[in-house]
PDB file of N, CA and C in Angstrom:
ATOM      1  N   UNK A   1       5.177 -13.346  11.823  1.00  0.00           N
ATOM      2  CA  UNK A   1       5.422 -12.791  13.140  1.00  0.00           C
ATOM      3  C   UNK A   1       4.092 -12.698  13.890  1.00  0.00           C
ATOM      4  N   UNK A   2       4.243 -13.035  15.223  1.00  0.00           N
ATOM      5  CA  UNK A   2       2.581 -13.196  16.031  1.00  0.00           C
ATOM      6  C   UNK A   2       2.152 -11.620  16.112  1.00  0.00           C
ATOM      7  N   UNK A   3       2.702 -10.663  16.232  1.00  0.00           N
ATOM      8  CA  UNK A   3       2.290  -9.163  16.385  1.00  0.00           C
ATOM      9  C   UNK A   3       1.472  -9.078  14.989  1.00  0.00           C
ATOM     10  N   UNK A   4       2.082  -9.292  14.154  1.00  0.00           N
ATOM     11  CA  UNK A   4       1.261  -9.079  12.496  1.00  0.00           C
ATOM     12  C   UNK A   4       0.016  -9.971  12.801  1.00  0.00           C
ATOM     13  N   UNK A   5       0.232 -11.032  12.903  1.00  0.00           N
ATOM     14  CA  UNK A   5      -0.888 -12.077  13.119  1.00  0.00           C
ATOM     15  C   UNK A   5      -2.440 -11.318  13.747  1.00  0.00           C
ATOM     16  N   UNK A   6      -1.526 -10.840  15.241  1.00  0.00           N
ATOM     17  CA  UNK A   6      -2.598 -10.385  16.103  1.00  0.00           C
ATOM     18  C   UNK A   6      -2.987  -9.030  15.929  1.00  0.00           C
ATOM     19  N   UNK A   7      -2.883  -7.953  14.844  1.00  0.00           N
ATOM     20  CA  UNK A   7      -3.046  -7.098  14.656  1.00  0.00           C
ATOM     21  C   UNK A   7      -4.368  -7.148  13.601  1.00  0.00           C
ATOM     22  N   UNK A   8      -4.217  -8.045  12.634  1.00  0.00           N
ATOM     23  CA  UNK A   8      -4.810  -9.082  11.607  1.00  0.00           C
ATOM     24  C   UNK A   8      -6.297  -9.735  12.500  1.00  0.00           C
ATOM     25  N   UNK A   9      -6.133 -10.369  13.747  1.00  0.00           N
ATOM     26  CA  UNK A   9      -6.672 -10.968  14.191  1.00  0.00           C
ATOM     27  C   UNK A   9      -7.915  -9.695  14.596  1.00  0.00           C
ATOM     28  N   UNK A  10      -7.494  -8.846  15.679  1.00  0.00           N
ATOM     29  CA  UNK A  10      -8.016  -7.848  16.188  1.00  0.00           C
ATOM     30  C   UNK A  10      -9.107  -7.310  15.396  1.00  0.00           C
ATOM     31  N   UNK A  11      -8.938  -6.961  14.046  1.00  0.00           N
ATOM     32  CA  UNK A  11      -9.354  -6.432  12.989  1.00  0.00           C
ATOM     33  C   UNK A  11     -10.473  -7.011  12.528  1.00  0.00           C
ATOM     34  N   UNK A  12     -10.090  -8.298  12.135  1.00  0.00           N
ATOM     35  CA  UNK A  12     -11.331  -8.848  11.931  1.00  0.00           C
ATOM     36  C   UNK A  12     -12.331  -9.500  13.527  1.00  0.00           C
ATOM     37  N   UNK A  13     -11.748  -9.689  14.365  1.00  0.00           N
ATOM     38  CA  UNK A  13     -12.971  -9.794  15.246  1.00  0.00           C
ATOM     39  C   UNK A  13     -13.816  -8.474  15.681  1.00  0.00           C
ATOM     40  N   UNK A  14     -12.899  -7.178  15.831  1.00  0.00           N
ATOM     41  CA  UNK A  14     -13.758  -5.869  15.797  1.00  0.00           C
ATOM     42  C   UNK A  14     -15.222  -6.047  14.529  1.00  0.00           C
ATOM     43  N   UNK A  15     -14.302  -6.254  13.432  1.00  0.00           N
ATOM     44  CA  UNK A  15     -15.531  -6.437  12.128  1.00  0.00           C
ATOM     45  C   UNK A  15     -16.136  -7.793  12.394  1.00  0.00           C
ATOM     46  N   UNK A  16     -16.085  -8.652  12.946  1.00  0.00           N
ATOM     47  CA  UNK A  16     -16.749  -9.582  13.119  1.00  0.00           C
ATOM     48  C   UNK A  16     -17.936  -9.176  13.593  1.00  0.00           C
ATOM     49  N   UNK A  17     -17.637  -8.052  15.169  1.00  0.00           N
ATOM     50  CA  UNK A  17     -18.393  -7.788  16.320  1.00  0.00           C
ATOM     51  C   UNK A  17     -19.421  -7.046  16.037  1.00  0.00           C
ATOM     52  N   UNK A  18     -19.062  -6.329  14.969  1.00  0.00           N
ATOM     53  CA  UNK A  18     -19.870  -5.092  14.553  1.00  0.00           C
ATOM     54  C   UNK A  18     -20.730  -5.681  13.112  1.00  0.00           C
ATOM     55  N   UNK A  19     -20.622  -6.501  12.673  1.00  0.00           N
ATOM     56  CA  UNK A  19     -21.385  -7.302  11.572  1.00  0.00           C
ATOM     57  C   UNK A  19     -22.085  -7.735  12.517  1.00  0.00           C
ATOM     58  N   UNK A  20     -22.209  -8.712  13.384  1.00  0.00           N
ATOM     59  CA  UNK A  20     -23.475  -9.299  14.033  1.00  0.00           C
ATOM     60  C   UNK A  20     -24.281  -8.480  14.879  1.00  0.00           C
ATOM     61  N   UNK A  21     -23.453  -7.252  15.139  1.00  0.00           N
ATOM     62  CA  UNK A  21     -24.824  -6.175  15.868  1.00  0.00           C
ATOM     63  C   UNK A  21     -25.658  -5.422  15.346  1.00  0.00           C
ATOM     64  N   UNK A  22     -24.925  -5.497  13.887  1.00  0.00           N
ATOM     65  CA  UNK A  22     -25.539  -4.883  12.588  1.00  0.00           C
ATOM     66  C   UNK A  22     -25.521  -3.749  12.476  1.00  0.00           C
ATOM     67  N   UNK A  23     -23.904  -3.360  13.040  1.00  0.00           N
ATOM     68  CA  UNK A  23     -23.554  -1.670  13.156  1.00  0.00           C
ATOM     69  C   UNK A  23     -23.200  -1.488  11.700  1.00  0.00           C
ATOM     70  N   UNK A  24     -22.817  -2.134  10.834  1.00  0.00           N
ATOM     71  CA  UNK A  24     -21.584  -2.149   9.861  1.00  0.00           C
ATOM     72  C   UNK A  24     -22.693  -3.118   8.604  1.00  0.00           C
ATOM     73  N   UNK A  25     -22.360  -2.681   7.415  1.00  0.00           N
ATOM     74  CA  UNK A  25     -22.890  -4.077   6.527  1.00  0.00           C
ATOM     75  C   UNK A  25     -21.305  -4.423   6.086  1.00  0.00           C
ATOM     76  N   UNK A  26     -21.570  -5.697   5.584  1.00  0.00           N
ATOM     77  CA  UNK A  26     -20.348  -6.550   4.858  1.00  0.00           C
ATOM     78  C   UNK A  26     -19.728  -5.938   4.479  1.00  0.00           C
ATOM     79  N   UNK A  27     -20.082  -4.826   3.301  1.00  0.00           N
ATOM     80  CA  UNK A  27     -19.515  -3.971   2.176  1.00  0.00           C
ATOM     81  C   UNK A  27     -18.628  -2.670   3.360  1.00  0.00           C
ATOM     82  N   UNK A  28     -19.071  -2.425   3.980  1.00  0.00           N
ATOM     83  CA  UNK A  28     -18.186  -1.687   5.024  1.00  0.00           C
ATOM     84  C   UNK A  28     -17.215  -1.954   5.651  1.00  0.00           C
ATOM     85  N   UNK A  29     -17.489  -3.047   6.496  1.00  0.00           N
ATOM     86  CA  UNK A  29     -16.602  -4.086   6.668  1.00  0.00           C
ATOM     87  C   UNK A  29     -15.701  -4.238   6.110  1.00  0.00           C
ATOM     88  N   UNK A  30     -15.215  -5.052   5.343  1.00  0.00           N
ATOM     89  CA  UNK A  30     -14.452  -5.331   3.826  1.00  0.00           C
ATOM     90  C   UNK A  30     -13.867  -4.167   3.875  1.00  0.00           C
ATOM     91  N   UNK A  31     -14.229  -3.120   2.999  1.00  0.00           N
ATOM     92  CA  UNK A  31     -13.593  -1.782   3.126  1.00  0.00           C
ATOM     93  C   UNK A  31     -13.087  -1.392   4.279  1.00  0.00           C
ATOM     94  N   UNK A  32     -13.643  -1.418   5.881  1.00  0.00           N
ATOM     95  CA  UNK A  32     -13.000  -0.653   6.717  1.00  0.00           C
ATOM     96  C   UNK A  32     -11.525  -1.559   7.201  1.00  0.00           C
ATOM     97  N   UNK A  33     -11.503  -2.740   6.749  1.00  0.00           N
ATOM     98  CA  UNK A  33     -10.273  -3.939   6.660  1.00  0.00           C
ATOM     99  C   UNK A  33      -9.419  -3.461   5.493  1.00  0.00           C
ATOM    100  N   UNK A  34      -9.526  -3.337   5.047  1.00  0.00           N
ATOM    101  CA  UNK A  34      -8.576  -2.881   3.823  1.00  0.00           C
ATOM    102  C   UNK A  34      -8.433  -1.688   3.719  1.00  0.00           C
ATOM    103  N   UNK A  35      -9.192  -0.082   4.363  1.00  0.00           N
ATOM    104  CA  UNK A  35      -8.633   0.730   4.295  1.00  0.00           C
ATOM    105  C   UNK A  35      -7.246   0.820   5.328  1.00  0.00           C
ATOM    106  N   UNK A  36      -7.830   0.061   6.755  1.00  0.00           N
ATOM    107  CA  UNK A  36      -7.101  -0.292   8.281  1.00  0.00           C
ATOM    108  C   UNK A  36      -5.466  -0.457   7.557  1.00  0.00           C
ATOM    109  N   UNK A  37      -5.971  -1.711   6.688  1.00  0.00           N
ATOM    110  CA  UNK A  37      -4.417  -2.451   6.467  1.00  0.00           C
ATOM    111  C   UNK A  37      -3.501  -1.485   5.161  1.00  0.00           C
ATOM    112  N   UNK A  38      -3.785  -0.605   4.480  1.00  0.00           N
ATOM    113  CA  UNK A  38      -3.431   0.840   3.824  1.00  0.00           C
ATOM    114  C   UNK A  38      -2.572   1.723   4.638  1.00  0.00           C
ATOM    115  N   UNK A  39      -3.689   1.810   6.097  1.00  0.00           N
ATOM    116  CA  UNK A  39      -3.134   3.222   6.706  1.00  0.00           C
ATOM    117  C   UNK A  39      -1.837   2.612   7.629  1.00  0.00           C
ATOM    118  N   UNK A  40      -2.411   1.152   7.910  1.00  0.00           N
ATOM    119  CA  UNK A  40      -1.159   0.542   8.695  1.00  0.00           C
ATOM    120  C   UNK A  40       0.382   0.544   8.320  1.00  0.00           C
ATOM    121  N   UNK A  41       0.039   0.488   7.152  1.00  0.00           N
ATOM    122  CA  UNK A  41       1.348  -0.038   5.927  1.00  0.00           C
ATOM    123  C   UNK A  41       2.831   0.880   6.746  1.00  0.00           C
ATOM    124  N   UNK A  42       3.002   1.521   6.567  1.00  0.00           N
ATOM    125  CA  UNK A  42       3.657   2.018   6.828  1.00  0.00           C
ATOM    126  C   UNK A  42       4.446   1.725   8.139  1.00  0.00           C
ATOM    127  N   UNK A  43       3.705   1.869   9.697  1.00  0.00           N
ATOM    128  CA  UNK A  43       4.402   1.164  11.078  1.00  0.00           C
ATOM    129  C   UNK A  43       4.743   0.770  10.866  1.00  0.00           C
ATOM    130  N   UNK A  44       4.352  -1.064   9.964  1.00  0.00           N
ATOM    131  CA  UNK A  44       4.556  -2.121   9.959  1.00  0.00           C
ATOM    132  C   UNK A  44       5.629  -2.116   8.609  1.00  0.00           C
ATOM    133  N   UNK A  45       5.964  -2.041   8.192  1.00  0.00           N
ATOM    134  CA  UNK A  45       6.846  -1.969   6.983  1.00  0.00           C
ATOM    135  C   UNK A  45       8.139  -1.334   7.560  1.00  0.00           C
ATOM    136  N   UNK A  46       8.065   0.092   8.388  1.00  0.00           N
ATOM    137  CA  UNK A  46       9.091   0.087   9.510  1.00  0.00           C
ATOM    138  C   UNK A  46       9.748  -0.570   9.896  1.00  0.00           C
ATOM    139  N   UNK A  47       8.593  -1.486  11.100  1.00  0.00           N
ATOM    140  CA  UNK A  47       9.678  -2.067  12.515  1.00  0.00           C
ATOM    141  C   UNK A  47       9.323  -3.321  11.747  1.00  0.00           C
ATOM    142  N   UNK A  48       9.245  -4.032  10.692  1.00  0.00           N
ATOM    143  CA  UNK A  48       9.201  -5.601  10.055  1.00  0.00           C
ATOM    144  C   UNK A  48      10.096  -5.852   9.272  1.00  0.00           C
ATOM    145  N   UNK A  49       9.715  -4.777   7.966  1.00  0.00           N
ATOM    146  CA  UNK A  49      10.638  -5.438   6.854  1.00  0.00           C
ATOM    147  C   UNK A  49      12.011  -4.186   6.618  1.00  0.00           C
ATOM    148  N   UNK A  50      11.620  -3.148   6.918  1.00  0.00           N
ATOM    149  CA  UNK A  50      13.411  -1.897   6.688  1.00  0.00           C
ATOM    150  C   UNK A  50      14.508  -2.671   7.573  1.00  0.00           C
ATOM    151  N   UNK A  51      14.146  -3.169   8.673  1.00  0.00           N
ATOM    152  CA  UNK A  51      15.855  -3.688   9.416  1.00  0.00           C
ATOM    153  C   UNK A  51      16.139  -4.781   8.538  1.00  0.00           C
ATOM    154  N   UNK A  52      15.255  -5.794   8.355  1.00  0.00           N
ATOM    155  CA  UNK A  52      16.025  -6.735   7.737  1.00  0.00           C
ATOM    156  C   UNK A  52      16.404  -6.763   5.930  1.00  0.00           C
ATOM    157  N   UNK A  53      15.621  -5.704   5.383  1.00  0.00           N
ATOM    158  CA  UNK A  53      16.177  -4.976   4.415  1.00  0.00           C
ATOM    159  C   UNK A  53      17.230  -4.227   4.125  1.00  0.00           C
ATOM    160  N   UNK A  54      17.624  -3.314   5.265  1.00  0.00           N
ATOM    161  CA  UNK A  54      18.792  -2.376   5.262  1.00  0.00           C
ATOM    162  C   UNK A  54      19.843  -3.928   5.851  1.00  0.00           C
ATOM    163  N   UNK A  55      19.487  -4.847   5.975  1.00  0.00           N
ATOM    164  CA  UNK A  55      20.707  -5.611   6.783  1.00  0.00           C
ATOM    165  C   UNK A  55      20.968  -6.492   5.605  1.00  0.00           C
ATOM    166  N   UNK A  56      20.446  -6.450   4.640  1.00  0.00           N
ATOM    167  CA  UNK A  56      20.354  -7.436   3.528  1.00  0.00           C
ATOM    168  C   UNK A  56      21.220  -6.354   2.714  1.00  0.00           C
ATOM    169  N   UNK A  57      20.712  -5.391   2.399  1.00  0.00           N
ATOM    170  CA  UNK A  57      21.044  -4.833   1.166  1.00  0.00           C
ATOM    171  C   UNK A  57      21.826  -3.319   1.689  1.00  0.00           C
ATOM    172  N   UNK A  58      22.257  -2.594   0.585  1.00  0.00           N
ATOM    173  CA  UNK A  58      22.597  -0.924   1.045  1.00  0.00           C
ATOM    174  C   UNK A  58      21.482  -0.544   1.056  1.00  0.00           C
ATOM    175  N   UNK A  59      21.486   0.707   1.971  1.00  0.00           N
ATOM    176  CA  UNK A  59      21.076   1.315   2.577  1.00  0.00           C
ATOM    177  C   UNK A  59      19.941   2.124   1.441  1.00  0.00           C
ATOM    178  N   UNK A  60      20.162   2.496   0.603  1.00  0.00           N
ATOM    179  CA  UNK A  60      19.647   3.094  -0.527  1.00  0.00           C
ATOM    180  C   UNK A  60      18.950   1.942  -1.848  1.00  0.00           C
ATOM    181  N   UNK A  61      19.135   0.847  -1.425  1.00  0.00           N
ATOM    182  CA  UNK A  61      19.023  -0.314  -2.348  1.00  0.00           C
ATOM    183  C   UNK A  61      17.330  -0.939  -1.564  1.00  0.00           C
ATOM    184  N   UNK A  62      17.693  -1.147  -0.337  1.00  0.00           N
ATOM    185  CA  UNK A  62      17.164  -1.293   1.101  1.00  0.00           C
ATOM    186  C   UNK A  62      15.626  -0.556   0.774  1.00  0.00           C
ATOM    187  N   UNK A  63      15.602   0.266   1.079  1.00  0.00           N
ATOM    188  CA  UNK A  63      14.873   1.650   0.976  1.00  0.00           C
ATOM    189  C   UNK A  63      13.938   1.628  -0.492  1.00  0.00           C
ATOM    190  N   UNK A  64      14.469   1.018  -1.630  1.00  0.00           N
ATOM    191  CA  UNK A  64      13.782   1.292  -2.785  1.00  0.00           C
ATOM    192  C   UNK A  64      13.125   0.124  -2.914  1.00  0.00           C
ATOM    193  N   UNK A  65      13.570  -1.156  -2.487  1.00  0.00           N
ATOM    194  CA  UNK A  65      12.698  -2.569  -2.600  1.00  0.00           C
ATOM    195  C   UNK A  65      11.510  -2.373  -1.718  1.00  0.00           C
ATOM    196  N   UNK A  66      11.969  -1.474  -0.315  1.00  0.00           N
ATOM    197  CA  UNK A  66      10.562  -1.262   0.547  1.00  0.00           C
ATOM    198  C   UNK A  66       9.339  -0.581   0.136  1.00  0.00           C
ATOM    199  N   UNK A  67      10.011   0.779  -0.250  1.00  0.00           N
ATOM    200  CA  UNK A  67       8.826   1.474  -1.186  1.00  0.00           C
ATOM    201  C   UNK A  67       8.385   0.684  -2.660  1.00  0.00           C
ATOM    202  N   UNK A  68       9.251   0.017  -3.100  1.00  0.00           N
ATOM    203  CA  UNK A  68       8.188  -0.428  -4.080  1.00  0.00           C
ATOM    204  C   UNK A  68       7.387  -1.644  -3.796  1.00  0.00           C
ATOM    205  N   UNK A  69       8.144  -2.487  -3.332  1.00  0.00           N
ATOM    206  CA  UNK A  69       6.969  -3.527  -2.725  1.00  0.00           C
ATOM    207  C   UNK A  69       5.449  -3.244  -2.183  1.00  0.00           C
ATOM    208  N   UNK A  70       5.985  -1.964  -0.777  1.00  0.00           N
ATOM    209  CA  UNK A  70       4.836  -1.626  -0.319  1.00  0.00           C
ATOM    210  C   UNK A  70       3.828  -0.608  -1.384  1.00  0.00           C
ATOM    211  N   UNK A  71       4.134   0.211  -2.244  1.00  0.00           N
ATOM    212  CA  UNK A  71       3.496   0.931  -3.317  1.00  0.00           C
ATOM    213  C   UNK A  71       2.767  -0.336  -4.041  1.00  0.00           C
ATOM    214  N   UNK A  72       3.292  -1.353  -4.599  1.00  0.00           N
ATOM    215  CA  UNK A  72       2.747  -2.361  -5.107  1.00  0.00           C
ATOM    216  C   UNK A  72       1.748  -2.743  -4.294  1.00  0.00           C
ATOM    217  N   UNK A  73       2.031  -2.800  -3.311  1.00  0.00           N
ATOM    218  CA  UNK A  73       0.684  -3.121  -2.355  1.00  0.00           C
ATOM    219  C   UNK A  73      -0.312  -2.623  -2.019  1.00  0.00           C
ATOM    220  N   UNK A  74      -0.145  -1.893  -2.061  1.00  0.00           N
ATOM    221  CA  UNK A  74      -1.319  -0.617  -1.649  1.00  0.00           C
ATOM    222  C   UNK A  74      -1.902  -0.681  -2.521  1.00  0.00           C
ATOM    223  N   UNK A  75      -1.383  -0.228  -3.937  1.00  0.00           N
ATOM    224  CA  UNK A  75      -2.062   0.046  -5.382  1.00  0.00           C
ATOM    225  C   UNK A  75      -3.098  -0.808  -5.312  1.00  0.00           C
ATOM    226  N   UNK A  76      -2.255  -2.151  -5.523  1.00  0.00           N
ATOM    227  CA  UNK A  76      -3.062  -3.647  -5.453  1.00  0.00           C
ATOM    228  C   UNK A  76      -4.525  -3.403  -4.995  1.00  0.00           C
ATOM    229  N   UNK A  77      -3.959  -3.219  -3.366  1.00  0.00           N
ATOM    230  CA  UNK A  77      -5.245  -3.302  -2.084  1.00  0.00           C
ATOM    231  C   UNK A  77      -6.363  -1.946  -2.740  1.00  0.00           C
ATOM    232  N   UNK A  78      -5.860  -1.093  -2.887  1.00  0.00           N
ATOM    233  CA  UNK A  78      -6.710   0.117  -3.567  1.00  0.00           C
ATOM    234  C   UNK A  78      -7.925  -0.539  -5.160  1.00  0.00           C
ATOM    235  N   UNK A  79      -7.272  -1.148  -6.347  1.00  0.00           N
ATOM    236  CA  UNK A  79      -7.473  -1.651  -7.205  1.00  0.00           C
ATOM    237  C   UNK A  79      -8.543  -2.545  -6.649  1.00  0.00           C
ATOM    238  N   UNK A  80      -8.111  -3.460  -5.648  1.00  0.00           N
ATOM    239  CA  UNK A  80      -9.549  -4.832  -5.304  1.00  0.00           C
ATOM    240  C   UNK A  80     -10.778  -4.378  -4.419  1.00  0.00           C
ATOM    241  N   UNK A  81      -9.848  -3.114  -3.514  1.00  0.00           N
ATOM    242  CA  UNK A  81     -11.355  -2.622  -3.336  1.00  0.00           C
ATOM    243  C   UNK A  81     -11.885  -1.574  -3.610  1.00  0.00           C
ATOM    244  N   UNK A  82     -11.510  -1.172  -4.834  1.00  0.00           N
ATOM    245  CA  UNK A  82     -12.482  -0.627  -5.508  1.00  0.00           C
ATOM    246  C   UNK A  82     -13.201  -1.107  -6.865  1.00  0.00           C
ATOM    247  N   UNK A  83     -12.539  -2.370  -7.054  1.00  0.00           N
ATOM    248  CA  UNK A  83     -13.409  -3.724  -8.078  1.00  0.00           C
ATOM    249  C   UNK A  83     -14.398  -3.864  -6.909  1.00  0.00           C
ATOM    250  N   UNK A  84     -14.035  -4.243  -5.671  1.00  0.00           N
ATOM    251  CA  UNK A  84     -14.957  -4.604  -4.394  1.00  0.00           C
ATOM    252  C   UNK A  84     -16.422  -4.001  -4.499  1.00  0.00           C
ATOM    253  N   UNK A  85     -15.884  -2.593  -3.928  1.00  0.00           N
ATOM    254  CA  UNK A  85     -17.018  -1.564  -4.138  1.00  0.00           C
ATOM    255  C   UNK A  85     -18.016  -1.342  -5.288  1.00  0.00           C
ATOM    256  N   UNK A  86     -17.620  -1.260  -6.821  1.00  0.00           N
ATOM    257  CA  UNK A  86     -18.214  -1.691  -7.813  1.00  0.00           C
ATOM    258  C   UNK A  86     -19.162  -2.654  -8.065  1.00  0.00           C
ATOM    259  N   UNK A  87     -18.658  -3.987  -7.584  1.00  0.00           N
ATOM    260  CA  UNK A  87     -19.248  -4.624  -7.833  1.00  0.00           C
ATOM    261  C   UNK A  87     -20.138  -5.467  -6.851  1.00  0.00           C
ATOM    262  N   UNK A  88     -19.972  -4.546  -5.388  1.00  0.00           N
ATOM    263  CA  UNK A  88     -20.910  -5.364  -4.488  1.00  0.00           C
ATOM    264  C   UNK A  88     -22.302  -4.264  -4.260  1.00  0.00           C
TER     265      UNK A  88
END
């Protein structure tokens, strides 16, 4: 979807902008992208994937593939950057 795209997009040219003025180092960067896409989770998991989930499945069926997918995700995103952080 172009909204995801350009939300994605935004993100990294902000961190683009702020790496070459040398507000930010890499390692911040990185992190402030992946905390962004954490706190986002949620809007976007809303108005993206619950309608066409609840339209797929029951309502209660719906609801448990969302939270676990997105829990899986997060964890994930949490797990790499904090291998990230470690090891940069």
């Amino acid at each position: 979807d172009r909204d995801f795209a350009a939300e994605f997009a935004s993100g990294f040219a902000t961190a683009g902008a702020l790496l070459h003025e040398g507000v930010v180092s890499t390692q911040q960067a990185v992190l402030a992208l992946l905390v962004g896409n954490i706190v986002a989770f949620p809007i976007r998991a809303l108005r993206h994937q619950l309608p066409r989930l609840l339209g797929i499945f029951e309502p209660r069926m719906g609801m448990m593939l969302l939270l676990l997918g997105q829990g899986t995700r997060v964890v994930s995103l949490i797990m790499v950057g904090g291998a990230y952080w470690i090891l940069s």
